[in-house]
PDB file of N, CA and C in Angstrom:
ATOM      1  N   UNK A   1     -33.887  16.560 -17.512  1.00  0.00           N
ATOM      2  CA  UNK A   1     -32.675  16.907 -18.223  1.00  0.00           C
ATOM      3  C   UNK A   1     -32.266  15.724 -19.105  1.00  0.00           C
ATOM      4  N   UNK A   2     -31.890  16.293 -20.180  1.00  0.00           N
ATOM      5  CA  UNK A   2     -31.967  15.045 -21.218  1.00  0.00           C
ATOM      6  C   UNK A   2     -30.494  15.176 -21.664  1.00  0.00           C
ATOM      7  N   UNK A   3     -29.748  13.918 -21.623  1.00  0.00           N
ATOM      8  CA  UNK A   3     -28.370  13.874 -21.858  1.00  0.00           C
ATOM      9  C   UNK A   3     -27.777  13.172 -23.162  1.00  0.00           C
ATOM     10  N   UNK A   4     -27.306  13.518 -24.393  1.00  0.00           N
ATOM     11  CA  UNK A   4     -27.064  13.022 -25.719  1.00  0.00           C
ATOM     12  C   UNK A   4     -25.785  11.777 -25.207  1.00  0.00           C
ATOM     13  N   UNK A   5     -26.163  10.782 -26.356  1.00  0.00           N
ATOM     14  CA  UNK A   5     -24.898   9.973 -25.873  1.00  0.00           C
ATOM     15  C   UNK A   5     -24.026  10.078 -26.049  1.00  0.00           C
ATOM     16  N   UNK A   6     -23.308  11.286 -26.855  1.00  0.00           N
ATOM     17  CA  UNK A   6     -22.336  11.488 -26.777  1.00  0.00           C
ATOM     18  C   UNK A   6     -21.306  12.224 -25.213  1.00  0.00           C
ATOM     19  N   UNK A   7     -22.419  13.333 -24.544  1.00  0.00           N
ATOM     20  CA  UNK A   7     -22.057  13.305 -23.004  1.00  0.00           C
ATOM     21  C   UNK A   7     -22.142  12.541 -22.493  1.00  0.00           C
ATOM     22  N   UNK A   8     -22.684  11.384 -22.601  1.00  0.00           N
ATOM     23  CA  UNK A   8     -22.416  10.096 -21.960  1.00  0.00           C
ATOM     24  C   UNK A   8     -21.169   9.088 -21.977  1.00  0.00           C
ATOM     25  N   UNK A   9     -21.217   9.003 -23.342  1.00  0.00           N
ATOM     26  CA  UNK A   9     -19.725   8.332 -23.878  1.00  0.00           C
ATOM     27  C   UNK A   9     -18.805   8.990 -23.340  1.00  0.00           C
ATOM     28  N   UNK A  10     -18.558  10.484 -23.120  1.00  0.00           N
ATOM     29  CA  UNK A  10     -17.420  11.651 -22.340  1.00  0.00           C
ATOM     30  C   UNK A  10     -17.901  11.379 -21.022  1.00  0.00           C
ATOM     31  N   UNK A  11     -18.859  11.384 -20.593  1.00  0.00           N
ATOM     32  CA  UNK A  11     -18.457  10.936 -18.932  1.00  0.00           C
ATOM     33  C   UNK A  11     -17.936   9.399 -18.320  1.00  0.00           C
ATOM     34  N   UNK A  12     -18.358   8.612 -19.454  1.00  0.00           N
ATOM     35  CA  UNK A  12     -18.004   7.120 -19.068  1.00  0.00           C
ATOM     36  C   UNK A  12     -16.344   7.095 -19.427  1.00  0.00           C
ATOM     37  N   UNK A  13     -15.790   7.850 -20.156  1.00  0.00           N
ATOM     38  CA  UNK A  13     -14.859   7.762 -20.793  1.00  0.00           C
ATOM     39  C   UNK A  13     -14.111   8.709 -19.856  1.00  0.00           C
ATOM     40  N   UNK A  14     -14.773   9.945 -19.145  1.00  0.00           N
ATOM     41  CA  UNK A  14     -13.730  10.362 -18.092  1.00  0.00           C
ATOM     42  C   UNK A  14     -13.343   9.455 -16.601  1.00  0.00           C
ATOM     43  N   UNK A  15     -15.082   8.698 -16.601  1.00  0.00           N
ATOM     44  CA  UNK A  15     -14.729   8.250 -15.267  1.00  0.00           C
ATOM     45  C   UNK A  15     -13.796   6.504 -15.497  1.00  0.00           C
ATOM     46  N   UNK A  16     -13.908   6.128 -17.199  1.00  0.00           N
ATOM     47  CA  UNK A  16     -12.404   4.851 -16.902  1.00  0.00           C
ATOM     48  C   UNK A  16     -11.436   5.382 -16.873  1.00  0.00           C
ATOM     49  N   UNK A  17     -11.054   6.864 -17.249  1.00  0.00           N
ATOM     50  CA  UNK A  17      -9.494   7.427 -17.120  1.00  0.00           C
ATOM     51  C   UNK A  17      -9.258   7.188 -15.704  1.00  0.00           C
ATOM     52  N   UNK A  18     -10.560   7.782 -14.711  1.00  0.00           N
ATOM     53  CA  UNK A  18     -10.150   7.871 -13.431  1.00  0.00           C
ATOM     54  C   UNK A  18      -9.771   6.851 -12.624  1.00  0.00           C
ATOM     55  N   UNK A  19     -10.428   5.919 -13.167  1.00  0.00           N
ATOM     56  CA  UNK A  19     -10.569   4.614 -12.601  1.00  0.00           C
ATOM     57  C   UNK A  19      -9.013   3.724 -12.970  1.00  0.00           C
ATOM     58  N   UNK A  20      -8.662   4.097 -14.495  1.00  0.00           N
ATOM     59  CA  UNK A  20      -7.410   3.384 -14.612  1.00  0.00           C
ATOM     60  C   UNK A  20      -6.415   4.136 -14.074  1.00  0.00           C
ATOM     61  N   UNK A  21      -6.312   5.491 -13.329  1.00  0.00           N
ATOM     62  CA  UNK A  21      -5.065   6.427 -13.143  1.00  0.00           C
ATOM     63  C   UNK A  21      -5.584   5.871 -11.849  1.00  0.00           C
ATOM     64  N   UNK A  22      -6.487   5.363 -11.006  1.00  0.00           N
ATOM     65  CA  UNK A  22      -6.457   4.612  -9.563  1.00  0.00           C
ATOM     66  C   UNK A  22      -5.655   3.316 -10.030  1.00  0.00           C
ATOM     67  N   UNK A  23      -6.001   2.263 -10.704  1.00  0.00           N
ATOM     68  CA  UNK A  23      -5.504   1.311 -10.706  1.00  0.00           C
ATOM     69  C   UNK A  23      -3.841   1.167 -10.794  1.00  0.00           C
ATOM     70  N   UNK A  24      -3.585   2.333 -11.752  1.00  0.00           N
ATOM     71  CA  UNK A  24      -1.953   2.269 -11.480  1.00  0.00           C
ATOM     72  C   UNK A  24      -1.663   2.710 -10.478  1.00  0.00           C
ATOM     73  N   UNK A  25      -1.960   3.542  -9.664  1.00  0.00           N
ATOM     74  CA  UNK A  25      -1.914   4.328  -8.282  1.00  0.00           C
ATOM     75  C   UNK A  25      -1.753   2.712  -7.434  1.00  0.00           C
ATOM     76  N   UNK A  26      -2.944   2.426  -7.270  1.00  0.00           N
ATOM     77  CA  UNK A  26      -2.661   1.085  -6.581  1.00  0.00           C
ATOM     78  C   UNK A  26      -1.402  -0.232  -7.075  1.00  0.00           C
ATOM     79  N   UNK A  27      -1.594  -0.020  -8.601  1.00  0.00           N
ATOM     80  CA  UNK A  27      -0.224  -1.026  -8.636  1.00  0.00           C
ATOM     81  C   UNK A  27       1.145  -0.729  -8.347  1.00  0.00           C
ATOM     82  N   UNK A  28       1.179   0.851  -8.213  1.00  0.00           N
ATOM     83  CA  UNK A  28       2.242   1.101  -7.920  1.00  0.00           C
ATOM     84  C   UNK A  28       2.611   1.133  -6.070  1.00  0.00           C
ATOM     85  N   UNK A  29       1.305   1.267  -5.161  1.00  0.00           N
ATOM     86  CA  UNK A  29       1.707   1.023  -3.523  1.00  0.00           C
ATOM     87  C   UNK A  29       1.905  -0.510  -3.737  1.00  0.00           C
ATOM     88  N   UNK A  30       1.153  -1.181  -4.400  1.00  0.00           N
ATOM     89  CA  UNK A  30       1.150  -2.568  -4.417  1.00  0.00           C
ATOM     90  C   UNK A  30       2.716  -3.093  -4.469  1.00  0.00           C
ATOM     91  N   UNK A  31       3.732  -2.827  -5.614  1.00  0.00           N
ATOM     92  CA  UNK A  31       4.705  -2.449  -5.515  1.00  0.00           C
ATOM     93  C   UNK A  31       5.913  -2.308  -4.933  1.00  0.00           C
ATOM     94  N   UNK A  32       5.219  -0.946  -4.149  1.00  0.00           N
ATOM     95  CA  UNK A  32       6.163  -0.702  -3.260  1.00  0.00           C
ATOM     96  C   UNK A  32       5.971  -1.281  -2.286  1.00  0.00           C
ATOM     97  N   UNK A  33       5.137  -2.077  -1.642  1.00  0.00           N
ATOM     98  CA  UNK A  33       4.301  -2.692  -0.678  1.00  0.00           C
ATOM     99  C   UNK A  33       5.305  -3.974  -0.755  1.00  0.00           C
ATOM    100  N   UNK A  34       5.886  -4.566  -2.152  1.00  0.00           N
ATOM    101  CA  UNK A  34       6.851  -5.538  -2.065  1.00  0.00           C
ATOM    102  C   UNK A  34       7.212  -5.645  -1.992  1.00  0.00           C
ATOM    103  N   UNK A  35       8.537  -4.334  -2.895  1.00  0.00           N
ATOM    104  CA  UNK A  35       9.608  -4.243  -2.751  1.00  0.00           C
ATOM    105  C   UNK A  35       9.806  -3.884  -1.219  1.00  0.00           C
ATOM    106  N   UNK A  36       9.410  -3.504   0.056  1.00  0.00           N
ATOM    107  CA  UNK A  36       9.196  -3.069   1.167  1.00  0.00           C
ATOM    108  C   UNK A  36       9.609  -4.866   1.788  1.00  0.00           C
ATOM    109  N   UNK A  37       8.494  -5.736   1.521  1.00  0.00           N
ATOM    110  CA  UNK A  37       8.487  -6.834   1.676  1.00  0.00           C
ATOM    111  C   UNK A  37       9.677  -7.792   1.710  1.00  0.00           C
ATOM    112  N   UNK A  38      10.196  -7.893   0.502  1.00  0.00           N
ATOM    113  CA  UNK A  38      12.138  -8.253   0.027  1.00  0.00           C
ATOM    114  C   UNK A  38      12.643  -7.563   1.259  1.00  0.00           C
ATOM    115  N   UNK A  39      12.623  -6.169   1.223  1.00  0.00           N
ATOM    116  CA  UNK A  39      13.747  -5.766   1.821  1.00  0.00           C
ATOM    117  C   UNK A  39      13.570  -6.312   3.423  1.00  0.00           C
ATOM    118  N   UNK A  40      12.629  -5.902   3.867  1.00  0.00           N
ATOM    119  CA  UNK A  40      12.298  -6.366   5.294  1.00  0.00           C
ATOM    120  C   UNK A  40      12.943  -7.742   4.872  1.00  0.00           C
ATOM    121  N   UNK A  41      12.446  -9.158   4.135  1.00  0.00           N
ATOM    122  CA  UNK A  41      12.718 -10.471   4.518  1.00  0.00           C
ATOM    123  C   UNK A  41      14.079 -10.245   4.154  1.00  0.00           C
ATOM    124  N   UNK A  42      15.328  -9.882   3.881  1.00  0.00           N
ATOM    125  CA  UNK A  42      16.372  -9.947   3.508  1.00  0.00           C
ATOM    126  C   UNK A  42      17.140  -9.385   5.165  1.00  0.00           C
ATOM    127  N   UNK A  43      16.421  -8.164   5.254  1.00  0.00           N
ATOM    128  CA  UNK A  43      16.770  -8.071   6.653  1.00  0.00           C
ATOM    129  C   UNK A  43      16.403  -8.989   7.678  1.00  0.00           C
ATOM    130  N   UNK A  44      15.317  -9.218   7.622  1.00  0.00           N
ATOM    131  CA  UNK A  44      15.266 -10.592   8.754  1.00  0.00           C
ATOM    132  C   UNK A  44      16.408 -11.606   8.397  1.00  0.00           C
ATOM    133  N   UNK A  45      16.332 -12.538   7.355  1.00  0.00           N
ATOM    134  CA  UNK A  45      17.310 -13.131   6.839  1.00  0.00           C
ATOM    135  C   UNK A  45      18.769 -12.883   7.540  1.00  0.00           C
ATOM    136  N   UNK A  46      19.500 -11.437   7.456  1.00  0.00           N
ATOM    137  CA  UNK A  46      21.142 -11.189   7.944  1.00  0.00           C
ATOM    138  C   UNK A  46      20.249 -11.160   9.473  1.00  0.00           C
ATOM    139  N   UNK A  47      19.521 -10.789   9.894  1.00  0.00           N
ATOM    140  CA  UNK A  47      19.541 -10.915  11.434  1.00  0.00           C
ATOM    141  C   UNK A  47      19.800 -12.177  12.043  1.00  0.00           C
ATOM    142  N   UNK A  48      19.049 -13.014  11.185  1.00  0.00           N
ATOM    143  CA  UNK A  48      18.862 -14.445  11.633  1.00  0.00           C
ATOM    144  C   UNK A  48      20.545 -14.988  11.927  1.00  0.00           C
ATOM    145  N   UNK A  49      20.739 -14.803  10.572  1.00  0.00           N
ATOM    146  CA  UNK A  49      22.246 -15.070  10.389  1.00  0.00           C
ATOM    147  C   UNK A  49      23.477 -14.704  11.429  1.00  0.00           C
ATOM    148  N   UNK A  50      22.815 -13.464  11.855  1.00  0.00           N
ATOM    149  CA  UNK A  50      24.191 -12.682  12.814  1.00  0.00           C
ATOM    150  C   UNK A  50      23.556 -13.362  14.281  1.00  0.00           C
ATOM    151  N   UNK A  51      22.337 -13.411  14.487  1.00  0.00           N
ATOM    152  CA  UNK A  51      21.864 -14.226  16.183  1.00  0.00           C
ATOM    153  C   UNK A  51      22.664 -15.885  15.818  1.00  0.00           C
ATOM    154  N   UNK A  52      22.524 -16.487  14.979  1.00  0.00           N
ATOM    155  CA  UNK A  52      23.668 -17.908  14.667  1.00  0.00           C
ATOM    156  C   UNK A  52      24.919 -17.530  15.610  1.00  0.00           C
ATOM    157  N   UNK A  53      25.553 -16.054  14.759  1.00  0.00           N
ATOM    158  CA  UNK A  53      27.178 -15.994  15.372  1.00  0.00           C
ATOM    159  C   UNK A  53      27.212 -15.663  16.282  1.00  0.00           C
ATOM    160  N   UNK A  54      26.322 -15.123  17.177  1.00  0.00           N
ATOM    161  CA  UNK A  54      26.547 -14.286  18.446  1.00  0.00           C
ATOM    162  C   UNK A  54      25.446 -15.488  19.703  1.00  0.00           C
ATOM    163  N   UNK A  55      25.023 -16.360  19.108  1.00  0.00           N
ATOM    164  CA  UNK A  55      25.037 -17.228  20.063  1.00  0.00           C
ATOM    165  C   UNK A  55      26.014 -18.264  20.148  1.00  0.00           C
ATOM    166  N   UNK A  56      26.749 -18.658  19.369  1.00  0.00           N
ATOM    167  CA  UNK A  56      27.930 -19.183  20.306  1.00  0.00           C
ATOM    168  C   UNK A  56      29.064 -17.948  21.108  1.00  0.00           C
ATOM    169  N   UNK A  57      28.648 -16.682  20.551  1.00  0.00           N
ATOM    170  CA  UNK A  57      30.291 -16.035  21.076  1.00  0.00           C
ATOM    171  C   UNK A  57      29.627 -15.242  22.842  1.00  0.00           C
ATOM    172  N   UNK A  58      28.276 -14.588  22.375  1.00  0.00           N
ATOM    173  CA  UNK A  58      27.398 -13.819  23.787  1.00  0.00           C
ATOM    174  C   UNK A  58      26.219 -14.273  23.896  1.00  0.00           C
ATOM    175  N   UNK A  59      25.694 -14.522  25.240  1.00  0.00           N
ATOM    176  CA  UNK A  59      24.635 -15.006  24.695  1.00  0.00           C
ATOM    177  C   UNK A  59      23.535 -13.496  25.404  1.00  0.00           C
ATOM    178  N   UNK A  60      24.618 -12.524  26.167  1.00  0.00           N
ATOM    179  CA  UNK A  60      23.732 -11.319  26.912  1.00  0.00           C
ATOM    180  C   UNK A  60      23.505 -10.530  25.766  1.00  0.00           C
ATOM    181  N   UNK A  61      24.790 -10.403  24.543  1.00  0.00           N
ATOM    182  CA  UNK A  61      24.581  -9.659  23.331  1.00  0.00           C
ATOM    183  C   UNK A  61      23.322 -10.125  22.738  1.00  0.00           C
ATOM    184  N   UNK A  62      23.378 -11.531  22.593  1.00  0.00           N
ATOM    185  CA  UNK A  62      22.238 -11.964  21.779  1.00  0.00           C
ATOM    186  C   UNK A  62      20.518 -11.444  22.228  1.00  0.00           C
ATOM    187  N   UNK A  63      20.547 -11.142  23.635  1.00  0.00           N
ATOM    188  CA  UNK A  63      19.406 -10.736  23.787  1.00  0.00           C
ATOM    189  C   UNK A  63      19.176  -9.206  23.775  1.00  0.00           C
ATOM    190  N   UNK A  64      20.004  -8.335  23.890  1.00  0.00           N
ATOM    191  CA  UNK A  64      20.029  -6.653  23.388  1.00  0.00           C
ATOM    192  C   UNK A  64      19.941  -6.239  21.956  1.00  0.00           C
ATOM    193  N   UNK A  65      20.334  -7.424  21.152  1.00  0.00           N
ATOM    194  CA  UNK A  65      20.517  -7.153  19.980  1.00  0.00           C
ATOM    195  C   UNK A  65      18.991  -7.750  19.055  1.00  0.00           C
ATOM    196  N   UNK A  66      18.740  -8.651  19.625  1.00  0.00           N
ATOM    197  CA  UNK A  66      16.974  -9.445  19.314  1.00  0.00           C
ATOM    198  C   UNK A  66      16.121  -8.301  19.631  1.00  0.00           C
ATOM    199  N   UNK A  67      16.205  -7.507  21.030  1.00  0.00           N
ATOM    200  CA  UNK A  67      15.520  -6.820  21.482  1.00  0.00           C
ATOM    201  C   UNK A  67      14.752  -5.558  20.492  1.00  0.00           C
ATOM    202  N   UNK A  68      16.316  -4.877  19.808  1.00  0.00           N
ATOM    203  CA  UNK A  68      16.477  -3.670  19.101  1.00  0.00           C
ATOM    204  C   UNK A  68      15.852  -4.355  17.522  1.00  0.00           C
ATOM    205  N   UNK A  69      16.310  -5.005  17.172  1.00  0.00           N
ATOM    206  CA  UNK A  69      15.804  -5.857  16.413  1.00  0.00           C
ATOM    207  C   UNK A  69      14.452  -5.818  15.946  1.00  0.00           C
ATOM    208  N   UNK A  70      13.819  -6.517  16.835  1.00  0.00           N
ATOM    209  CA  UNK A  70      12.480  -6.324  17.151  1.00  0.00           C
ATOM    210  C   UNK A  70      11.630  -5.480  17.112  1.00  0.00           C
ATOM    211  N   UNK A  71      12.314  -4.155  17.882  1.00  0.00           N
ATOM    212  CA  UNK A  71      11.718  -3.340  17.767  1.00  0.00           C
ATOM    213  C   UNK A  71      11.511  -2.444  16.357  1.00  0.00           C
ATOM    214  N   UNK A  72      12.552  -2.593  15.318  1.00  0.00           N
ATOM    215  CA  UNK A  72      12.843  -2.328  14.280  1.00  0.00           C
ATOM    216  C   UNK A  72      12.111  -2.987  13.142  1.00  0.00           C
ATOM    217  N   UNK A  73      11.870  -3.881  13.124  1.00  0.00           N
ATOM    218  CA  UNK A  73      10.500  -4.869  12.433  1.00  0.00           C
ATOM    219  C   UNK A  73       9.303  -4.098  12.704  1.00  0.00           C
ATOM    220  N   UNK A  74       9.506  -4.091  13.739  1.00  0.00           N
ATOM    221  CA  UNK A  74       7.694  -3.629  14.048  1.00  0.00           C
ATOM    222  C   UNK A  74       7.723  -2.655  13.821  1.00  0.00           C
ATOM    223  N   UNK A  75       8.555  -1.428  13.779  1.00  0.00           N
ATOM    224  CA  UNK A  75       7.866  -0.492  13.021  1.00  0.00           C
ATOM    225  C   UNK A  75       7.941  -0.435  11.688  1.00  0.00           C
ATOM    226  N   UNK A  76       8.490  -0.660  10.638  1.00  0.00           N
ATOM    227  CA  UNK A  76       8.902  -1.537   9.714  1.00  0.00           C
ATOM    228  C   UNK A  76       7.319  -2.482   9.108  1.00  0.00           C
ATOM    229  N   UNK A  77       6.850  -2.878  10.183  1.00  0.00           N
ATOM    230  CA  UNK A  77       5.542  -3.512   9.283  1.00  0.00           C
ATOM    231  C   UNK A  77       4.471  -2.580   9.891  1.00  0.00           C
ATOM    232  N   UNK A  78       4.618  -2.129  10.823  1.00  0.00           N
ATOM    233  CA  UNK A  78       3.643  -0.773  11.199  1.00  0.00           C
ATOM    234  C   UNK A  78       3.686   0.129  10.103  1.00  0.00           C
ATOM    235  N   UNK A  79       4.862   0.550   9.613  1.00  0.00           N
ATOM    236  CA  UNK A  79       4.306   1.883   8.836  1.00  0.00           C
ATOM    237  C   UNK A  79       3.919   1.217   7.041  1.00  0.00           C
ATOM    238  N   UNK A  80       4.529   0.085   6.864  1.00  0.00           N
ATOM    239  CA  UNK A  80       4.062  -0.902   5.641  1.00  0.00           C
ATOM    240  C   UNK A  80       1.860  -1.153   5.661  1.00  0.00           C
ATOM    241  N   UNK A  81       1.914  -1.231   7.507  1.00  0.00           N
ATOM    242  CA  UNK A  81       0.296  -1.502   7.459  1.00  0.00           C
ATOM    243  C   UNK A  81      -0.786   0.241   7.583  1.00  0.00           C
ATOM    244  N   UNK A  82       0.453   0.644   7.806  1.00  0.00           N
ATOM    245  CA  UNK A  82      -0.472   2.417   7.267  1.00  0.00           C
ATOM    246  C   UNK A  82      -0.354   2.433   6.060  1.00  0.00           C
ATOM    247  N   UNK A  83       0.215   2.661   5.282  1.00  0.00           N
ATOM    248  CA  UNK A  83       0.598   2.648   3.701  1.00  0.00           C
ATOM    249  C   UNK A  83      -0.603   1.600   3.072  1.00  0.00           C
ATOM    250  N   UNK A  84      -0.625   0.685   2.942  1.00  0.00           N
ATOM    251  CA  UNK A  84      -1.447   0.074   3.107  1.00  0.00           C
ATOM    252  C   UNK A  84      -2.929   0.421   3.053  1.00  0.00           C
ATOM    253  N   UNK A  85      -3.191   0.853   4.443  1.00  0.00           N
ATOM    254  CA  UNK A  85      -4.857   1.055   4.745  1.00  0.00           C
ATOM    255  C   UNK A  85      -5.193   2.760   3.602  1.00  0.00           C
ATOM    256  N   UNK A  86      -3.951   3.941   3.531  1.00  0.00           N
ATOM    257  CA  UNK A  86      -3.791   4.777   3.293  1.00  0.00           C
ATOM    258  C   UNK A  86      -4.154   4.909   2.026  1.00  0.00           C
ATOM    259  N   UNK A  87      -3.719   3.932   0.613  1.00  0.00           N
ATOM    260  CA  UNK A  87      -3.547   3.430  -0.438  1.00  0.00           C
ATOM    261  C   UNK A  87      -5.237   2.641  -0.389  1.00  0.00           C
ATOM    262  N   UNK A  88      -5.622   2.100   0.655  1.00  0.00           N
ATOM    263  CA  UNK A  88      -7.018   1.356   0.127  1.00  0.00           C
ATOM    264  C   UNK A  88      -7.930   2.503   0.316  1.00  0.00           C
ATOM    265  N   UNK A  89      -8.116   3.178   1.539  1.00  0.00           N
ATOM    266  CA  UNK A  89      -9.040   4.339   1.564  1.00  0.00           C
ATOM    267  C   UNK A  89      -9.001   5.385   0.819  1.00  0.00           C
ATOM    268  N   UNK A  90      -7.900   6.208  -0.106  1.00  0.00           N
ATOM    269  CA  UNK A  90      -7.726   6.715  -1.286  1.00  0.00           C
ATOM    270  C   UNK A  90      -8.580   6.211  -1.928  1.00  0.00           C
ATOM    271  N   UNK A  91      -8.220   4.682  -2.507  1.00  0.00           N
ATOM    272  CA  UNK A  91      -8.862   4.734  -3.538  1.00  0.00           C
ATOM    273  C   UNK A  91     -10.724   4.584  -3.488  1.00  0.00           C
ATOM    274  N   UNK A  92     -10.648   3.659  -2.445  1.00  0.00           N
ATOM    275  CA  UNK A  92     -12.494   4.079  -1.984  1.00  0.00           C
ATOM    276  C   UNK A  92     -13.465   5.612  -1.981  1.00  0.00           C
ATOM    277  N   UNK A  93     -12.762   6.668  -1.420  1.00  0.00           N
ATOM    278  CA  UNK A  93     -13.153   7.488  -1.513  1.00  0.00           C
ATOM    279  C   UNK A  93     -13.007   8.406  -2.791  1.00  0.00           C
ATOM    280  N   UNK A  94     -12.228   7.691  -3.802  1.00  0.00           N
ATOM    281  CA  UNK A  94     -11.715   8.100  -5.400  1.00  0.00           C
ATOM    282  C   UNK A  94     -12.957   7.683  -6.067  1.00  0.00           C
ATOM    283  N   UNK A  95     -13.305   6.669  -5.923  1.00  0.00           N
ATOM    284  CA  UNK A  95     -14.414   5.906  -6.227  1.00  0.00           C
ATOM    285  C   UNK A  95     -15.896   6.537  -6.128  1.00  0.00           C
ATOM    286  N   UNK A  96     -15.972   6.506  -4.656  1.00  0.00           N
ATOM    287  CA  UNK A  96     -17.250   7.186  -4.556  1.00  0.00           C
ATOM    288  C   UNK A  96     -17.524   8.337  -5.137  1.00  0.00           C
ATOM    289  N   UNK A  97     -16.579   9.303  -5.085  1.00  0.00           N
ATOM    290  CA  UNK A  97     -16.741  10.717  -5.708  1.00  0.00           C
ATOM    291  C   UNK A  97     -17.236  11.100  -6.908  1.00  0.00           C
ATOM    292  N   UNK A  98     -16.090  10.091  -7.844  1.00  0.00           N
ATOM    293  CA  UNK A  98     -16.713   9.643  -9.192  1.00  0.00           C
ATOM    294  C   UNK A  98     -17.921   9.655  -9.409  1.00  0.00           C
ATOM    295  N   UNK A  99     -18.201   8.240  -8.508  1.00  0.00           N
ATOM    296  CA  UNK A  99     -19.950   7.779  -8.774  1.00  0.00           C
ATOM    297  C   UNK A  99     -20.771   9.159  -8.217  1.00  0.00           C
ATOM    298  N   UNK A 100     -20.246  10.048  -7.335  1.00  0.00           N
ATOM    299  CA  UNK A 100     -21.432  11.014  -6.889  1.00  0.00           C
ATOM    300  C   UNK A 100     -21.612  11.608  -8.052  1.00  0.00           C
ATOM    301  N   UNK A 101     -20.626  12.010  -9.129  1.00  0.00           N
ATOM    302  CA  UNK A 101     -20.169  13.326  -9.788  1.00  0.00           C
ATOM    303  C   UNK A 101     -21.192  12.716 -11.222  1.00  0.00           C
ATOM    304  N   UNK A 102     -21.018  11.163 -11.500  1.00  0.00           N
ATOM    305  CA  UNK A 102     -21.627  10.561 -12.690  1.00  0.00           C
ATOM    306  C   UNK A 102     -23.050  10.628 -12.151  1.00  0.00           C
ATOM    307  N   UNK A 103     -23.516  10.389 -11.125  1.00  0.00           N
ATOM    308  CA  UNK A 103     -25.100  10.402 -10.754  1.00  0.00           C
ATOM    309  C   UNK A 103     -25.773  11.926 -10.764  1.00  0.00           C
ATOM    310  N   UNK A 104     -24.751  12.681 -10.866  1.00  0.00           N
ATOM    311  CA  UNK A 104     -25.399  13.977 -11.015  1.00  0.00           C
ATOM    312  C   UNK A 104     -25.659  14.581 -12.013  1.00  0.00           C
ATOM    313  N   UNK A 105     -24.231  13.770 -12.499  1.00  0.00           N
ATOM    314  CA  UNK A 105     -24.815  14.211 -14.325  1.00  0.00           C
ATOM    315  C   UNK A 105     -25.562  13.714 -15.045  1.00  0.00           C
ATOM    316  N   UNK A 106     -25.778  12.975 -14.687  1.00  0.00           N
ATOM    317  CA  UNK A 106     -27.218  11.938 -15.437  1.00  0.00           C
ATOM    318  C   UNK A 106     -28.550  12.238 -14.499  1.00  0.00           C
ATOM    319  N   UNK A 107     -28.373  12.794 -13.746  1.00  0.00           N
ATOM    320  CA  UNK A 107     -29.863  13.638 -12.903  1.00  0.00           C
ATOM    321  C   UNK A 107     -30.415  12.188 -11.912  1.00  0.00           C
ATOM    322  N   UNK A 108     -29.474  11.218 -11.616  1.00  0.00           N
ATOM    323  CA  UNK A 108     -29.963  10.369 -10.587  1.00  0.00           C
ATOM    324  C   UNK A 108     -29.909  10.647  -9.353  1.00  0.00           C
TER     325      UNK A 108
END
């Protein structure tokens, strides 16, 4: 099967569309991946701040309130590290497909 370069130039030219509509895809979890980032350290930040006041006033508060705390971070960077893996395996398997779809059209 013999392919003119002009179907060539149209498949190379469909598969950088695809490739750049991934890359914004990724700059945009990337992104949000930060803005996620700020907000979490801003919240750590007033936590820090409020365990200051509540260790001189409780110190039993101070440990119910670290506790909940805590637990609130972690999911907080738990669902930041799904997003994450979610956003990289997208685009891997965006990738490959491509390349299956270009190797077929060129009869490799």
């Amino acid at each position: 099967m013999e392919i003119s370069n002009n179907d060539i130039a149209r498949i190379l030219g469909n598969i950088e569309s695809k490739v750049d509509a991934q890359m914004k895809s990724s700059e945009r979890h990337e992104k949000s991946l930060l803005r996620l980032e700020i907000k979490l350290t801003e919240r750590v930040d007033g936590h820090e701040q409020r365990l200051r006041v509540l260790e001189v006033a409780n110190p039993q508060q101070i440990a119910e309130d670290l506790a909940a705390h805590e637990k609130r971070i972690r999911s907080l960077e738990h669902g930041a590290a799904k997003a994450g893996v979610i956003s990289g395996v997208g685009s891997a398997v965006g990738m490959a497909v491509i390349i299956e779809i270009a190797k077929r059209k060129l009869g490799l």
